[in-house]
C-alpha atoms as a PDB file:
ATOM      1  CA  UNK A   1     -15.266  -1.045 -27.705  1.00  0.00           C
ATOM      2  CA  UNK A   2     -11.279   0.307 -28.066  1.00  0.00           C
ATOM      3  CA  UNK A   3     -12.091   3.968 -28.985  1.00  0.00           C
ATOM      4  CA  UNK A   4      -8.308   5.610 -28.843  1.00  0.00           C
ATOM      5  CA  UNK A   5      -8.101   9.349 -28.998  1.00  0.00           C
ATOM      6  CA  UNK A   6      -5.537  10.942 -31.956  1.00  0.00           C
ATOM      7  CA  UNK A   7      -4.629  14.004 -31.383  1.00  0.00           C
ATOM      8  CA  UNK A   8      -3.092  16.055 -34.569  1.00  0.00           C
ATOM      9  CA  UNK A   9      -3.631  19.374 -33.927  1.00  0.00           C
ATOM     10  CA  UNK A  10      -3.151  20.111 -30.469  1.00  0.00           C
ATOM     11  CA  UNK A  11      -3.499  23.942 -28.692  1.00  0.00           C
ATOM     12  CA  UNK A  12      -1.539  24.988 -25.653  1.00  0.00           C
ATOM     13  CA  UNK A  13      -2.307  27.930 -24.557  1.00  0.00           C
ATOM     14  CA  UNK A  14       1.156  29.778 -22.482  1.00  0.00           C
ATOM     15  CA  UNK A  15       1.779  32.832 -20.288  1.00  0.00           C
ATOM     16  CA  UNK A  16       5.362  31.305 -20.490  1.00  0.00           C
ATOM     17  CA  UNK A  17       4.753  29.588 -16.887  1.00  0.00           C
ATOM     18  CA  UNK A  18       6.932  26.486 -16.455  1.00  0.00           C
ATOM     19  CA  UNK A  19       3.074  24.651 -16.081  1.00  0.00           C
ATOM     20  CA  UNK A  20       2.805  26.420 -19.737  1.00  0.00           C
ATOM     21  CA  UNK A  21       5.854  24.950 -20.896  1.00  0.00           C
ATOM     22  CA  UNK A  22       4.857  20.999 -19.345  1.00  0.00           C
ATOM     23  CA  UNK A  23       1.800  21.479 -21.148  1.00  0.00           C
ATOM     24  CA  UNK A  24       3.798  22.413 -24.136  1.00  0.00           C
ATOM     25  CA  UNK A  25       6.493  19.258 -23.488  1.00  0.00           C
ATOM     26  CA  UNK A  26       2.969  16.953 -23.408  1.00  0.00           C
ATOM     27  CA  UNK A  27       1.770  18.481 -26.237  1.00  0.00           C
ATOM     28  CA  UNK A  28       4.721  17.749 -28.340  1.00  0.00           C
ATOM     29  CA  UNK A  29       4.427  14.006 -26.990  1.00  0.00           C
ATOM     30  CA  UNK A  30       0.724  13.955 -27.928  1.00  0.00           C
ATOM     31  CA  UNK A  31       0.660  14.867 -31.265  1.00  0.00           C
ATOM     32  CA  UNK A  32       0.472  11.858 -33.407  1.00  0.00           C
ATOM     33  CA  UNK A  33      -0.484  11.623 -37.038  1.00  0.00           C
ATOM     34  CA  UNK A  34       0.710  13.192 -40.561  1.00  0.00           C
ATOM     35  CA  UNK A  35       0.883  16.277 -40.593  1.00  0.00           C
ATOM     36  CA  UNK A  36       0.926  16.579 -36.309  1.00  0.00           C
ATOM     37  CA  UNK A  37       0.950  20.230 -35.339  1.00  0.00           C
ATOM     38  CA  UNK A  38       1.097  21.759 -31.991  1.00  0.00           C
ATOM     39  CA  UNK A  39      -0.408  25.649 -32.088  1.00  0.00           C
ATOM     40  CA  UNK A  40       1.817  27.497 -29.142  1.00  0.00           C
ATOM     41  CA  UNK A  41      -0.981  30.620 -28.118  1.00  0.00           C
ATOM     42  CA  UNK A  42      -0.577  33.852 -25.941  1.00  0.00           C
ATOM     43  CA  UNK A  43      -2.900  36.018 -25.195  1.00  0.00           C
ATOM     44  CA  UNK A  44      -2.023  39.439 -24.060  1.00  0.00           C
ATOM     45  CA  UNK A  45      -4.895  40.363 -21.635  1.00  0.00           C
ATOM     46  CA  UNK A  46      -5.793  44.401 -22.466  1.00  0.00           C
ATOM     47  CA  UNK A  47      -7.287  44.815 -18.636  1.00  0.00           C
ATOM     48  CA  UNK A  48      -3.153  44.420 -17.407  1.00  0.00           C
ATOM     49  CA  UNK A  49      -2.297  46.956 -19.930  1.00  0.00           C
ATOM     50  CA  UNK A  50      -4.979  49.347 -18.524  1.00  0.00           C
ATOM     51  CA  UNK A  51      -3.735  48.714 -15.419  1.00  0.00           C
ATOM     52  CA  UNK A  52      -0.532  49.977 -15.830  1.00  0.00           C
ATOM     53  CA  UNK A  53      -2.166  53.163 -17.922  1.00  0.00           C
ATOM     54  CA  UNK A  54      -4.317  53.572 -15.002  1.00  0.00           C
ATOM     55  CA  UNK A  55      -1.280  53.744 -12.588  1.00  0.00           C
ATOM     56  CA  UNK A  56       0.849  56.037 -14.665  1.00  0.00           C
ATOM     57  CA  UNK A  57       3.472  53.587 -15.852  1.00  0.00           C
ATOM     58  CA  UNK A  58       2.906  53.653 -19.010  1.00  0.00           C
ATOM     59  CA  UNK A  59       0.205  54.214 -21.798  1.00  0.00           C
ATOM     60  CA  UNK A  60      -2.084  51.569 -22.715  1.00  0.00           C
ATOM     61  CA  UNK A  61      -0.425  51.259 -26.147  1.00  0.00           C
ATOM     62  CA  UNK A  62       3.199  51.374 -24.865  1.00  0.00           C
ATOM     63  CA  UNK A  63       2.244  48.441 -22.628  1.00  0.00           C
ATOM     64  CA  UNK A  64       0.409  46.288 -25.186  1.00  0.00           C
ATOM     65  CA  UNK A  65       3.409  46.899 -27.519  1.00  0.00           C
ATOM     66  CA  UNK A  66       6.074  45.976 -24.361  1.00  0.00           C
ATOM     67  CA  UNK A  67       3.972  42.770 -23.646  1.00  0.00           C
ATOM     68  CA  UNK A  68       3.819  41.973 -27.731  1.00  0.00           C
ATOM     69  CA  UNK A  69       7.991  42.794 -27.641  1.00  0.00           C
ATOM     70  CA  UNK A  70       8.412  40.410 -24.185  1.00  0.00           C
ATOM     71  CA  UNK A  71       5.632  37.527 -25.954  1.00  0.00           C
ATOM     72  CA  UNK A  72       7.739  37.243 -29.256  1.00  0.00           C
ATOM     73  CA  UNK A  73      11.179  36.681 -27.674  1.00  0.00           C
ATOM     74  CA  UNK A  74       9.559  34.082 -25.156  1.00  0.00           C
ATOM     75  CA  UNK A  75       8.086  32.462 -28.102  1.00  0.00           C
ATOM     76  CA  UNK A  76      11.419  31.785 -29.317  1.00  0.00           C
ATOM     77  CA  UNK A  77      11.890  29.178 -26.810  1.00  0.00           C
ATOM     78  CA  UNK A  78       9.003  26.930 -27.894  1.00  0.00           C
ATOM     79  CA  UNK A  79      10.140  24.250 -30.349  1.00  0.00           C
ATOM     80  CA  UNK A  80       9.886  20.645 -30.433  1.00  0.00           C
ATOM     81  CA  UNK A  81      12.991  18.227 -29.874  1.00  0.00           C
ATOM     82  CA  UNK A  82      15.024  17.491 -32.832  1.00  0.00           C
ATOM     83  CA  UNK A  83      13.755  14.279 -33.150  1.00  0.00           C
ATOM     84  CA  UNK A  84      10.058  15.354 -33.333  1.00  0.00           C
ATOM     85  CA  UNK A  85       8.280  15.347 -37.022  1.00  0.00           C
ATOM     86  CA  UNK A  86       5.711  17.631 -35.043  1.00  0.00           C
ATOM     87  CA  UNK A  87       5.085  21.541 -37.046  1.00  0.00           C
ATOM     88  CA  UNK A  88       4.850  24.138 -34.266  1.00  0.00           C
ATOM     89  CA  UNK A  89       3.081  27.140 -34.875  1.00  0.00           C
ATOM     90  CA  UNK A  90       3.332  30.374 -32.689  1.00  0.00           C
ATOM     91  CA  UNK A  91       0.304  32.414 -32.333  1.00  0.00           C
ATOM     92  CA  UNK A  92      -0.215  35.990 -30.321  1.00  0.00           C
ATOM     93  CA  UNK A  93      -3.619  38.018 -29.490  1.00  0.00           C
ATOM     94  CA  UNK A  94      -5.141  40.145 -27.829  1.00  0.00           C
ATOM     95  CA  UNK A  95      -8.199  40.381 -25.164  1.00  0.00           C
ATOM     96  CA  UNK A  96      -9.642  38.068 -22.583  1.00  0.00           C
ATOM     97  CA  UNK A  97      -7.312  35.177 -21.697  1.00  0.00           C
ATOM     98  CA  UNK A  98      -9.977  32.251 -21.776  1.00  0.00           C
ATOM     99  CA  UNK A  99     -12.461  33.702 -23.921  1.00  0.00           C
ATOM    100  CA  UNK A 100      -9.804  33.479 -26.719  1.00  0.00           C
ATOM    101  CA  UNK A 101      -7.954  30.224 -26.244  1.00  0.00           C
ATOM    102  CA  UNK A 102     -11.903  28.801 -26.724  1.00  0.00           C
ATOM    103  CA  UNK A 103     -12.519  30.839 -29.867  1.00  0.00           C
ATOM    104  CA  UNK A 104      -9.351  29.767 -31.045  1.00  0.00           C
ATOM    105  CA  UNK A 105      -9.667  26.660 -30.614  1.00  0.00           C
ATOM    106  CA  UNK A 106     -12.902  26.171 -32.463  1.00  0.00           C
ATOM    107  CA  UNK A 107     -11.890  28.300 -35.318  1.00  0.00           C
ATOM    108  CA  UNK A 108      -8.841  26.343 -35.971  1.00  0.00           C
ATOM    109  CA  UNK A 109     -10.040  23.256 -35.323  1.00  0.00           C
ATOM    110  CA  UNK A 110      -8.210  22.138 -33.150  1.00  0.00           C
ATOM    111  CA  UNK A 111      -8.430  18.128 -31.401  1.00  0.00           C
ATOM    112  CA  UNK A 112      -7.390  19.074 -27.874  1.00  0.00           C
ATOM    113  CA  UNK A 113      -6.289  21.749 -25.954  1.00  0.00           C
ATOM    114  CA  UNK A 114      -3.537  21.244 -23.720  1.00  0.00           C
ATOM    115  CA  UNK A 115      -3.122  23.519 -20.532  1.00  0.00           C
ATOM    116  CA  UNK A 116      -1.807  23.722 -17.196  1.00  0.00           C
ATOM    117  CA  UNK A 117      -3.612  23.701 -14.359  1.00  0.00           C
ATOM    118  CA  UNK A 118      -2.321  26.496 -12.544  1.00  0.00           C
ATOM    119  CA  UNK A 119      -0.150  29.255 -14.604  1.00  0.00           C
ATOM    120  CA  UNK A 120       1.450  32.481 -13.129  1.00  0.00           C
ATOM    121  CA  UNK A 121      -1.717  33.876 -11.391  1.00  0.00           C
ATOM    122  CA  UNK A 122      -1.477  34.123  -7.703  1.00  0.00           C
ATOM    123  CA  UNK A 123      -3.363  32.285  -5.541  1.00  0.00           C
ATOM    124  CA  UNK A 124      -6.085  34.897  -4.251  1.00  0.00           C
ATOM    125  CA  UNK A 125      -6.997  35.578  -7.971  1.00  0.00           C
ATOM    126  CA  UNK A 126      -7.540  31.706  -8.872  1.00  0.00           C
ATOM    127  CA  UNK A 127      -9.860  31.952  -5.524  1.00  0.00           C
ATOM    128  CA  UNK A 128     -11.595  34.927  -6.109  1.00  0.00           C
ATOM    129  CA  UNK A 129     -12.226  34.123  -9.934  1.00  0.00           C
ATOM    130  CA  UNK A 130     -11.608  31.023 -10.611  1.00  0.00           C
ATOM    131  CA  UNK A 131      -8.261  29.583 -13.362  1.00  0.00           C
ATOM    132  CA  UNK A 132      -8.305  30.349 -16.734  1.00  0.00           C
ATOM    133  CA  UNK A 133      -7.912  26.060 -17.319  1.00  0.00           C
ATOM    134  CA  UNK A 134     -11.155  26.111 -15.532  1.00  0.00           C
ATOM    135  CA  UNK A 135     -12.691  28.190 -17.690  1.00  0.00           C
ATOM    136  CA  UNK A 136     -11.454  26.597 -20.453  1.00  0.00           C
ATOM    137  CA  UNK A 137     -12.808  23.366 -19.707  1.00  0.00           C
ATOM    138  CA  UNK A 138     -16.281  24.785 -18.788  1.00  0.00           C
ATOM    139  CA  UNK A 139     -16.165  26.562 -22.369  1.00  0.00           C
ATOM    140  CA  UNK A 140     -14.409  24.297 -24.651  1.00  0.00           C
ATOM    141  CA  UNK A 141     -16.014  21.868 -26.937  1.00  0.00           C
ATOM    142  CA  UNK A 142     -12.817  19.952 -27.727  1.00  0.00           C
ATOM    143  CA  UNK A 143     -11.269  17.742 -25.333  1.00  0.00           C
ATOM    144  CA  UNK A 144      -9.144  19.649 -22.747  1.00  0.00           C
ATOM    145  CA  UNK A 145      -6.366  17.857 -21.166  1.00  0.00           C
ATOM    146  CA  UNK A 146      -4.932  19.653 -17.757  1.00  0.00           C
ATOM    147  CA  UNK A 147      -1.684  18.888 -16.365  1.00  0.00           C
ATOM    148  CA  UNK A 148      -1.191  18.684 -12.550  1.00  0.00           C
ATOM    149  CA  UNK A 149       0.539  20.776 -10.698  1.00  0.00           C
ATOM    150  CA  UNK A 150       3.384  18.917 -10.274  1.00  0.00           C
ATOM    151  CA  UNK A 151       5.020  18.215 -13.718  1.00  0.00           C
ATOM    152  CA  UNK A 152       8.264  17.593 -13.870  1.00  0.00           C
END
């Protein structure tokens, strides 16, 4: 039985990591079929923003808003090659990192989710908690597809 996975809608979730951006590059590749679309998300994470109210460095809404600011400019730099017939669409949000890239992806329906392995978390985090991809994958009832570590 030849069962072949299409993807046309594909997720990739970014904190603008260069794992984020291989999973975006993929992505792009991946996306077959009329109408292909690739769905760029970030999710600003409200517990860093209290954080830095919690330290004095700025208010919870000045940091949300500096994170937003910071997102949308990074954004900028995710778009397919000039070749591609792929539609990207750039998406920001707020609260929990994985608890939102798997509500998003059943609400829009998405095929597949694209993410990196390992994003801009250190390495005591990932240890102590465990990745957001994991999560993800534990979470997810589409397909998840994790890049390795080392993408090129």
């Amino acid at each position: 039985m030849d069962e072949t996975f299409q993807f046309n809608t594909i997720l990739v979730p970014t904190d603008f990591s260069p794992m984020a951006r291989a999973a975006f590059d993929q992505a792009v590749k991946l996306a077959a079929g009329e109408d292909a679309s690739v769905i760029v998300l970030h999710v600003i994470d409200p517990a860093l923003a209290e954080f830095v109210a919690k330290h004095d460095l700025a208010t919870k809404g000045e940091a949300i808003e500096q994170m937003r600011s910071r997102a949308k400019k990074q954004m900028e730099d995710f778009a397919p090659c000039a070749d591609s017939q792929v539609t990207v669409t750039k998406m920001i949000c707020e609260g929990t990192p994985f608890l939102e890239i798997i509500d998003h992806a059943r609400d829009l329906l998405v095929d597949a989710v694209v993410i990196g392995k390992v994003g801009s978390r250190g390495a005591l985090e990932k240890l102590l908690f465990g990745s957001t991809a994991e999560k993800v994958i534990r979470g997810c009832p589409q397909p998840v597809i994790v890049l390795p570590v080392d993408v090129d």
